[in-house]
C-alpha atoms as a PDB file:
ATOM      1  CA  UNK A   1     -34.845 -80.158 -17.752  1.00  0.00           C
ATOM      2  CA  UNK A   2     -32.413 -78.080 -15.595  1.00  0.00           C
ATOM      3  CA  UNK A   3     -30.710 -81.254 -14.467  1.00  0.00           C
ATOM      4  CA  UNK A   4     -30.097 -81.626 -18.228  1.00  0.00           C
ATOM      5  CA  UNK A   5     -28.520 -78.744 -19.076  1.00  0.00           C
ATOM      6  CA  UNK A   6     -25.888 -79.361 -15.909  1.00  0.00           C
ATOM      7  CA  UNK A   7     -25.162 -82.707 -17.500  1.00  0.00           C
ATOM      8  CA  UNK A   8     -24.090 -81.377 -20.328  1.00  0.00           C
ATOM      9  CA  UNK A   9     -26.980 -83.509 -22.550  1.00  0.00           C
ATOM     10  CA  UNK A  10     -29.661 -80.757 -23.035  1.00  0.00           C
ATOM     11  CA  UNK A  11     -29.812 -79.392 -26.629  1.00  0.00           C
ATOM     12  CA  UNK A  12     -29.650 -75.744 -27.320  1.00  0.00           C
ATOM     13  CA  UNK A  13     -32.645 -75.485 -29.728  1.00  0.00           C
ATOM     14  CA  UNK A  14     -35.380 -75.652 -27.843  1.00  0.00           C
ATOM     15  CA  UNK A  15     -38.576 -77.705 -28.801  1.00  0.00           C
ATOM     16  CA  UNK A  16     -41.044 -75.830 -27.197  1.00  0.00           C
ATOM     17  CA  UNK A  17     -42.088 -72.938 -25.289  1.00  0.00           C
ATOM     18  CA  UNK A  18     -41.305 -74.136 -21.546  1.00  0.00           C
ATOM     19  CA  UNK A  19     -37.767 -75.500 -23.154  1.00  0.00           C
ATOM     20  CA  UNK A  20     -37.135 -71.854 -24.160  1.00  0.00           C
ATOM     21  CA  UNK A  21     -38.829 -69.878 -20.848  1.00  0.00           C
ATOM     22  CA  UNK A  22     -36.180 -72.556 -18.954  1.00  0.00           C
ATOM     23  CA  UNK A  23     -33.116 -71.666 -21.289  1.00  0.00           C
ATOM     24  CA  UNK A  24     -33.660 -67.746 -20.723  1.00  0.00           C
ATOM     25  CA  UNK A  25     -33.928 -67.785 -17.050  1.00  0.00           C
ATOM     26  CA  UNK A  26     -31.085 -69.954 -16.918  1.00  0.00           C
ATOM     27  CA  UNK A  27     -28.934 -67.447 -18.893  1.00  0.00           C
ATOM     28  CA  UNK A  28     -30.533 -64.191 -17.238  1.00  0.00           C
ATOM     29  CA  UNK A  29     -29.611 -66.263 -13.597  1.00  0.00           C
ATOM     30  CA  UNK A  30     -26.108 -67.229 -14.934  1.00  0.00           C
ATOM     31  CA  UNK A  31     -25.655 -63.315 -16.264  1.00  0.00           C
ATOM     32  CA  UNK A  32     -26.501 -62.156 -12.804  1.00  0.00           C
ATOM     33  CA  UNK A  33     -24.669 -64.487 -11.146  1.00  0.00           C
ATOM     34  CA  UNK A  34     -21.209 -64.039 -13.059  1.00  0.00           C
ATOM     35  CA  UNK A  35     -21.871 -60.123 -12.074  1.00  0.00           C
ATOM     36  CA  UNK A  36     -21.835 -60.868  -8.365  1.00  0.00           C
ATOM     37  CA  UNK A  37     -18.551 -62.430  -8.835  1.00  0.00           C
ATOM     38  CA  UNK A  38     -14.999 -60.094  -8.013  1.00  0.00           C
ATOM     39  CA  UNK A  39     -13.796 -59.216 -11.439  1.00  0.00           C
ATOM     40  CA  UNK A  40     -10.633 -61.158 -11.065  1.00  0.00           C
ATOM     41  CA  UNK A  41     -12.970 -64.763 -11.117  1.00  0.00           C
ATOM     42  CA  UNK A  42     -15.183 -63.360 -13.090  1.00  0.00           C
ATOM     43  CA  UNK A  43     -12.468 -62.099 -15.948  1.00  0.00           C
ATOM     44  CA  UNK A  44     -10.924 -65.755 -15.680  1.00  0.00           C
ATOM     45  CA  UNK A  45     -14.321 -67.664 -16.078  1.00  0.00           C
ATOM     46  CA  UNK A  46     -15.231 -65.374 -19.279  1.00  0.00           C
ATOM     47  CA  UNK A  47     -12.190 -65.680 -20.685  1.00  0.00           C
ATOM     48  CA  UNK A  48     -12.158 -69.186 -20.751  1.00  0.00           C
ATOM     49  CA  UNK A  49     -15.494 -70.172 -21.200  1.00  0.00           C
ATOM     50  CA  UNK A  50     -16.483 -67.337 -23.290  1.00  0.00           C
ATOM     51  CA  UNK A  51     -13.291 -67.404 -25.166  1.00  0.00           C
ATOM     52  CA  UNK A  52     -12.423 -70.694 -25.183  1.00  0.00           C
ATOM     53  CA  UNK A  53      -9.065 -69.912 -23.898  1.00  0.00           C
ATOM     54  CA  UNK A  54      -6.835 -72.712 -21.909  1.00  0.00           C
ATOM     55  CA  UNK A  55      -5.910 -71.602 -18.221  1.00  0.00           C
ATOM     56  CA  UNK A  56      -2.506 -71.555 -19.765  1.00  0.00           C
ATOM     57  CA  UNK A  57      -3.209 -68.716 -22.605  1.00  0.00           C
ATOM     58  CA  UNK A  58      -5.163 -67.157 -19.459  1.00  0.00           C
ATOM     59  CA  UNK A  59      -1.994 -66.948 -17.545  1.00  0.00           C
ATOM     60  CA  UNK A  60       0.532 -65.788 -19.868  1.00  0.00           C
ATOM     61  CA  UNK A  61      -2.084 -63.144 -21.304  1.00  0.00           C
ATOM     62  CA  UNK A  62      -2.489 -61.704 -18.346  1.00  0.00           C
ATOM     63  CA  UNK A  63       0.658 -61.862 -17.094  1.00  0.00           C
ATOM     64  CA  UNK A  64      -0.013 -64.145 -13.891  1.00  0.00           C
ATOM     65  CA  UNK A  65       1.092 -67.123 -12.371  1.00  0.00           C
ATOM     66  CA  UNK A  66      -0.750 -70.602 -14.058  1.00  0.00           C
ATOM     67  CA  UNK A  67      -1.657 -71.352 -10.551  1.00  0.00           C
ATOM     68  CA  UNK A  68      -3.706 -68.012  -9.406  1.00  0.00           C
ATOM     69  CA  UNK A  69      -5.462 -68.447 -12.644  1.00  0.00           C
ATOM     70  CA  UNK A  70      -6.472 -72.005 -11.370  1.00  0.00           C
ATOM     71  CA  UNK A  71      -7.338 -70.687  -8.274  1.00  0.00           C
ATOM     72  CA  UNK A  72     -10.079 -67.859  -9.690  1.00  0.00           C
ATOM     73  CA  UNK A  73     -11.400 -70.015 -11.846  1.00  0.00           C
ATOM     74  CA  UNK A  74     -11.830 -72.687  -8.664  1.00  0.00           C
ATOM     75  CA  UNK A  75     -13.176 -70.155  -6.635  1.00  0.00           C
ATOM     76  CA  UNK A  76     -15.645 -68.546  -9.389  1.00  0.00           C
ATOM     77  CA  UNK A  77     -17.181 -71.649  -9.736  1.00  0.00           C
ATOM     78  CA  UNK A  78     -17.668 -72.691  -6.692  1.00  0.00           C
ATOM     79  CA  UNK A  79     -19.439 -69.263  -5.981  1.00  0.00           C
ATOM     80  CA  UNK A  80     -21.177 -69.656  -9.239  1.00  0.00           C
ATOM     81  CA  UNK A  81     -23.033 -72.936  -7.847  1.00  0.00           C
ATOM     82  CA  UNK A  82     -23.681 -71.642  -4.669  1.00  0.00           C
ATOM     83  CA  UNK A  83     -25.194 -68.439  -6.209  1.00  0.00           C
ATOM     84  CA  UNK A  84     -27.477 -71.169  -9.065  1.00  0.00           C
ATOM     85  CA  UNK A  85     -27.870 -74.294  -6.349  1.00  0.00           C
ATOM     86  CA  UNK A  86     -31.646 -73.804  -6.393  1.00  0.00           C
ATOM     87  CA  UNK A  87     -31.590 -74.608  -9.957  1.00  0.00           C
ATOM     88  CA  UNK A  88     -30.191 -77.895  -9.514  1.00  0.00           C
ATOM     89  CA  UNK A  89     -31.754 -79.298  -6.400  1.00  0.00           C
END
């Protein structure tokens, strides 16, 4: 099921109760894991996935380059899968 929610086809109404024991550790992982992250990655990450703001709106809202945002948001996610790669393996 995990390998379904990283592809992007798992539902988010779960059928049953292992669907729904899965979905909550996933979140309370993901929650930890965005808290290990320096706040500059991990202000870029919520802001655009949270927020649903482009790296653009990112940039000019907090007054920085387009480029550094790219670069936080690179590096929070690649620290994000090292910190969840036992979920996908």
């Amino acid at each position: 099921m995990l390998s379904q929610v990283f592809s992007g086809s798992f539902k988010l109404m779960p059928t049953d109760e292992s669907d729904l024991q899965v979905l909550t550790e996933l979140q309370e992982r993901m929650g930890s894991a965005l808290q290990e992250l320096p706040i500059a990655q991990k202000q870029v990450l919520e802001m655009g996935y949270y927020q649903g703001k482009s790296q653009s709106d990112i940039a000019q809202e907090l007054d920085l380059p387009l480029g550094t945002v790219k670069t936080r948001s690179r590096q929070g996610l690649l620290k994000l899968r090292q910190f969840l790669q036992d979920l996908v393996e």
